[in-house]
N, C-alpha and C. Protein backbone atom coordinates (compact mmCIF):
# COMPACT_ATOMS: atom_id res chain seq x y z
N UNK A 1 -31.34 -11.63 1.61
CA UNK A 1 -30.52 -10.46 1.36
C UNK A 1 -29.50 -10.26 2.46
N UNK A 2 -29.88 -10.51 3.58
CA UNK A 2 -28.94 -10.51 5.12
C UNK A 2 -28.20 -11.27 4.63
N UNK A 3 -28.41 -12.45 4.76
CA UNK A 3 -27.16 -13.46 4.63
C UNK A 3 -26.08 -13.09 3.36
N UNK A 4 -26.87 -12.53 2.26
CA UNK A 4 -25.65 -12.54 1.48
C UNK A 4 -25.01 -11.40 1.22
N UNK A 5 -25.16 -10.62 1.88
CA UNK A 5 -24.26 -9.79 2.89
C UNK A 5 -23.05 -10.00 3.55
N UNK A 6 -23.98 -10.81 4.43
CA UNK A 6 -23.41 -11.81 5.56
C UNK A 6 -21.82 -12.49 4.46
N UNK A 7 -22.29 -13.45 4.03
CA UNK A 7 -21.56 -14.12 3.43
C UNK A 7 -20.13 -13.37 2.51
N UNK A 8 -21.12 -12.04 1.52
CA UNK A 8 -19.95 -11.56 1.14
C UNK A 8 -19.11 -10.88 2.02
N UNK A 9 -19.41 -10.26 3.50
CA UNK A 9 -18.41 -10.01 4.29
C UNK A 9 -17.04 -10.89 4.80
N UNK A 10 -17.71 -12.07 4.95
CA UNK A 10 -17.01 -13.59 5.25
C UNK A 10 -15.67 -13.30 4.31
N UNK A 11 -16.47 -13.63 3.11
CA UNK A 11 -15.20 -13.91 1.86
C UNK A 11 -14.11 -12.61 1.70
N UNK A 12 -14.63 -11.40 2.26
CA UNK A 12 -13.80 -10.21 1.81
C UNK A 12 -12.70 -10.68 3.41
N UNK A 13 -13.16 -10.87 4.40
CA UNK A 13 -12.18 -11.11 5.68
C UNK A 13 -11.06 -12.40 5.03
N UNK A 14 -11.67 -13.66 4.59
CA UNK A 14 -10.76 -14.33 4.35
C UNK A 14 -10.25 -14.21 2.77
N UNK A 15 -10.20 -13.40 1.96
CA UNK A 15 -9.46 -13.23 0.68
C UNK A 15 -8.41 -12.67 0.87
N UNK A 16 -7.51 -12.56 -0.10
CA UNK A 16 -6.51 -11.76 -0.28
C UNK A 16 -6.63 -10.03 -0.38
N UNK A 17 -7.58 -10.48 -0.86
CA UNK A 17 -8.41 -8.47 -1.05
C UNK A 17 -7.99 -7.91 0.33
N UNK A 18 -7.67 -8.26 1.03
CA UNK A 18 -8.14 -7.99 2.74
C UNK A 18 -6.58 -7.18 3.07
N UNK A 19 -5.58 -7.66 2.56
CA UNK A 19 -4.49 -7.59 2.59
C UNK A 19 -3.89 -6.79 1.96
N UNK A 20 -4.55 -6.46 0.75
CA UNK A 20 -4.14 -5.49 -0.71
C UNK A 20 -5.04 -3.80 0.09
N UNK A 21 -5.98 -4.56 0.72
CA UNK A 21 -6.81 -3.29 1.21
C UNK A 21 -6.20 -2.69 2.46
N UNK A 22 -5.62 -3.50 3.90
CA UNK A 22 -4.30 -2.87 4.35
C UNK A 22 -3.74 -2.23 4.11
N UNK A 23 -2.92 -2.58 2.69
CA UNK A 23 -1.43 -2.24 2.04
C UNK A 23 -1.97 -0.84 1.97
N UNK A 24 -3.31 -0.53 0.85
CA UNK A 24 -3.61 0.53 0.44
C UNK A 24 -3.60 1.40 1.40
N UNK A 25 -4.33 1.43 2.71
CA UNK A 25 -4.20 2.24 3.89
C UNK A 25 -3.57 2.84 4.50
N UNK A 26 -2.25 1.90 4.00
CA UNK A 26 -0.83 2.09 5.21
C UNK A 26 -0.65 3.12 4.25
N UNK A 27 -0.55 3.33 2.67
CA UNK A 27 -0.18 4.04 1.73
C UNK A 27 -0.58 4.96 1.30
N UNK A 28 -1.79 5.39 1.95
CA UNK A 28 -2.36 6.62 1.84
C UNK A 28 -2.02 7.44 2.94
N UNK A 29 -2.21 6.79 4.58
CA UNK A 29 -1.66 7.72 5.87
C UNK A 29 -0.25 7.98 5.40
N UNK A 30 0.98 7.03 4.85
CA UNK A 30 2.33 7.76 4.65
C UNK A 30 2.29 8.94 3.57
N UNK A 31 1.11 8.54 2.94
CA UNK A 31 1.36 9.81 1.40
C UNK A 31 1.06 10.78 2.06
N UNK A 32 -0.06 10.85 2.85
CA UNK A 32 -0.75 12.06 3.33
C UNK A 32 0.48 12.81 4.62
N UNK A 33 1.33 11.99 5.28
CA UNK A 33 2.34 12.19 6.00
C UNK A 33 3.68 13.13 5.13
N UNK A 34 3.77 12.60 4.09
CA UNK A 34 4.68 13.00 3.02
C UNK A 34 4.57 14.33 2.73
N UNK A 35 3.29 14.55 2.36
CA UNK A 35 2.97 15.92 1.87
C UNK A 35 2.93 16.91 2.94
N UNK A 36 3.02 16.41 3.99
CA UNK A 36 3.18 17.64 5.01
C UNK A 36 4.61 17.95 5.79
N UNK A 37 5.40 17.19 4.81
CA UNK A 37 6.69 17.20 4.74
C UNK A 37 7.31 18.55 4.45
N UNK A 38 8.46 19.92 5.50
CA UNK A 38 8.57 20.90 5.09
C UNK A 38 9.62 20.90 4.24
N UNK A 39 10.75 19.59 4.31
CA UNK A 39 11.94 19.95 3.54
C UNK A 39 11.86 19.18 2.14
N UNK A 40 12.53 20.09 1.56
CA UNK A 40 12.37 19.78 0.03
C UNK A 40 12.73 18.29 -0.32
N UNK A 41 13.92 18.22 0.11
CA UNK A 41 15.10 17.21 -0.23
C UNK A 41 14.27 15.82 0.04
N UNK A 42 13.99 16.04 1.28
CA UNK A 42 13.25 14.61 2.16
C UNK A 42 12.01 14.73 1.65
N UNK A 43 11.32 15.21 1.19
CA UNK A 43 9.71 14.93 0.77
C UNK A 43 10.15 14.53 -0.92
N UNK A 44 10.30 14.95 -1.62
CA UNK A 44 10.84 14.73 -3.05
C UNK A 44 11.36 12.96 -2.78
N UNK A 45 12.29 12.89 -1.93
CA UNK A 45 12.82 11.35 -2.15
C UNK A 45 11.40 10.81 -1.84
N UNK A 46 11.19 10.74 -0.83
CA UNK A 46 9.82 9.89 -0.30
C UNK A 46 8.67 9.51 -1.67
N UNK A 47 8.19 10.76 -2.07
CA UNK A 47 7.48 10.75 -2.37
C UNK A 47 7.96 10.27 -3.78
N UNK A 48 8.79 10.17 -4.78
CA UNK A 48 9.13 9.24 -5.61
C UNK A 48 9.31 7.90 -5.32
N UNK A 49 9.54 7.46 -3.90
CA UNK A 49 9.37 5.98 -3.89
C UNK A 49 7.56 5.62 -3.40
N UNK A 50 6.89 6.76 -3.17
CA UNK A 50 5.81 6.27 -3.31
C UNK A 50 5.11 6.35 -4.27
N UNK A 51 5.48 6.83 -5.52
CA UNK A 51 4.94 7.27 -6.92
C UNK A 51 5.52 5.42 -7.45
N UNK A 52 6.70 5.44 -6.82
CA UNK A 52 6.78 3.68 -7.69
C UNK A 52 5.73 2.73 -7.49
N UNK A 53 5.49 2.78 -5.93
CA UNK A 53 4.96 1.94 -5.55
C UNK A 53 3.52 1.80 -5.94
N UNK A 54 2.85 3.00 -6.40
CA UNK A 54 1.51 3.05 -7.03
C UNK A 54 1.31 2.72 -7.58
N UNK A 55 2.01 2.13 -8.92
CA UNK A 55 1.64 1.43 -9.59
C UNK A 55 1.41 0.20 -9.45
N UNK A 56 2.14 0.16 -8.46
CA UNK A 56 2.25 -1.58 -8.31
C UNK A 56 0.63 -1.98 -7.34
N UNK A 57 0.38 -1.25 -6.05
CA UNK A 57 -0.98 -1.05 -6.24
C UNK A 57 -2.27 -1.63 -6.97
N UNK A 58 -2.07 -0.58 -7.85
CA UNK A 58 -3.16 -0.38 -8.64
C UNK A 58 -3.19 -1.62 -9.39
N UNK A 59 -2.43 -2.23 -10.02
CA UNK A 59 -1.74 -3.54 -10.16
C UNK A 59 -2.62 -4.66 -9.48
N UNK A 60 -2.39 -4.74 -8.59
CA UNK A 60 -3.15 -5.59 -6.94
C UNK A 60 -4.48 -5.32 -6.88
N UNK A 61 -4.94 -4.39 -7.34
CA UNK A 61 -6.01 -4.07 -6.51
C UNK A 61 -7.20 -4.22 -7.97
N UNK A 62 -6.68 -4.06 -9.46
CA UNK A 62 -7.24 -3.88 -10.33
C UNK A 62 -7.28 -5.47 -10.75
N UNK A 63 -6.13 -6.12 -11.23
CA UNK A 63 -6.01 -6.92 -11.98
C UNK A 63 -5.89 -8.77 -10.97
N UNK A 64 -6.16 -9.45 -11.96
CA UNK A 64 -6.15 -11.08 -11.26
C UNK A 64 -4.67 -11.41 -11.23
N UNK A 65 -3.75 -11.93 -10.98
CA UNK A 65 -2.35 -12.33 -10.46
C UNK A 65 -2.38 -13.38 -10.02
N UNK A 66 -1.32 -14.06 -10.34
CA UNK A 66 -1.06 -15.13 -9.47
C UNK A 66 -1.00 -14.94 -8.30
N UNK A 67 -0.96 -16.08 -7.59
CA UNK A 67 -0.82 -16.18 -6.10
C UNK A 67 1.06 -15.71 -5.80
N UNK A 68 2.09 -16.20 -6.53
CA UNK A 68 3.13 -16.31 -6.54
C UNK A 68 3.78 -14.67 -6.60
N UNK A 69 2.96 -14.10 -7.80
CA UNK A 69 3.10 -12.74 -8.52
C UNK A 69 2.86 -12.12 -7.33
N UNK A 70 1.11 -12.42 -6.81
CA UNK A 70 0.92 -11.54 -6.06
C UNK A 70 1.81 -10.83 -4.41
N UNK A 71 2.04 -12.54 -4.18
CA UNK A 71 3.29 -12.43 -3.05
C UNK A 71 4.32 -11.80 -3.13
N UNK A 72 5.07 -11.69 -4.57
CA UNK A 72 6.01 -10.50 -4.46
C UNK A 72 5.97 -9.44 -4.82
N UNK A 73 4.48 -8.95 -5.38
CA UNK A 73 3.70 -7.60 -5.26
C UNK A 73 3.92 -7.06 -4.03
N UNK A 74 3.49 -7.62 -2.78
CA UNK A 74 3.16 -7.16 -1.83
C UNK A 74 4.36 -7.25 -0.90
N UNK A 75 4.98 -8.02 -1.25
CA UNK A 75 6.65 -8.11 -0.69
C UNK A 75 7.25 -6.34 -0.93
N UNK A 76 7.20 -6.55 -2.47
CA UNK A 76 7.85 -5.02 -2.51
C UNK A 76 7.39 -3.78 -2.25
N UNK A 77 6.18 -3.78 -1.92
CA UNK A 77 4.99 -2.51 -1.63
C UNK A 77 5.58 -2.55 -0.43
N UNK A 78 5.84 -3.59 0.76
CA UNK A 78 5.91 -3.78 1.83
C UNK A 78 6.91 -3.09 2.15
N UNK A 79 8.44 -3.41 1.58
CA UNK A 79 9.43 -2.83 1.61
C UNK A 79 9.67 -1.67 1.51
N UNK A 80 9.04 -1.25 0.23
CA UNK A 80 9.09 0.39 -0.25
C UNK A 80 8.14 1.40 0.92
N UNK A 81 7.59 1.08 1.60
CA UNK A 81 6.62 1.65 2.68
C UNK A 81 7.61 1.87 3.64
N UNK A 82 8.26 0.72 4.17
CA UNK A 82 9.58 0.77 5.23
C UNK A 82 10.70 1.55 4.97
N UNK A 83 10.88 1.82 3.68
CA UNK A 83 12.06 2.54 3.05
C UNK A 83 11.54 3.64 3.24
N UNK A 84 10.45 4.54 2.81
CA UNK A 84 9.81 5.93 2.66
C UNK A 84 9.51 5.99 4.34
N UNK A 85 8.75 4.85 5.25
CA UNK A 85 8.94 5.47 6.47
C UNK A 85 10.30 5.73 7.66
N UNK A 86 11.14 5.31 7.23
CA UNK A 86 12.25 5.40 7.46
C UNK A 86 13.39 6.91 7.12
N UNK A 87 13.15 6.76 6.09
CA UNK A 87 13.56 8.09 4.92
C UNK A 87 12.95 9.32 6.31
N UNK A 88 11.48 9.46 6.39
CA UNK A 88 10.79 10.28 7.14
C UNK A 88 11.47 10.47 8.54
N UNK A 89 11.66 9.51 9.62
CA UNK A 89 12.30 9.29 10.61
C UNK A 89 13.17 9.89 10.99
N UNK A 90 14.27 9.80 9.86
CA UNK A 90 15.71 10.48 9.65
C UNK A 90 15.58 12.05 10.50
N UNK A 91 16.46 12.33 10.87
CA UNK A 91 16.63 13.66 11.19
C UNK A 91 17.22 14.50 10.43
N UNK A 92 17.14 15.53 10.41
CA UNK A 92 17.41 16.85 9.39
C UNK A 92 19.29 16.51 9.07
């Protein structure tokens, strides 16, 4: 029972899961950042480019993909994270 534990820990460090499970992280601290956003204008944009990106997500995290697919899944999650933390940055 240890070991295969053991083992399924192994495979979750070296899969792709590992990476999709990151992504998800980074995307919950910015959402949760978002919402404590006071101005209208700047939380509204943000938070529609993180409403895109959820799907794509759920996408990753639910379904099998290519390797190819999956790379530009995570390409654009990647991007859209940089765009919304950026957006945030901005000054009034």
């Amino acid at each position: 029972m240890i070991i295969v534990g053991f083992l399924d820990a192994i495979r979750f460090l070296l899969s792709p899961r590992r990476k999709i499970y990151r992504l998800r992280k980074k995307y919950d601290r910015l959402r949760e950042k978002a919402d404590k956003i006071r101005q209208r204008e700047k939380r509204l944009s943000v938070l529609s480019i993180m409403d895109h990106l959820e799907s794509t997500l759920v996408i990753l995290e639910e379904q099998n993909v290519s390797r190819f697919e999956r790379h530009r899944m995570v390409g654009y999650v990647k991007s859209g994270l940089a765009k919304a933390k950026t957006i945030m940055k901005q000054p009034v």
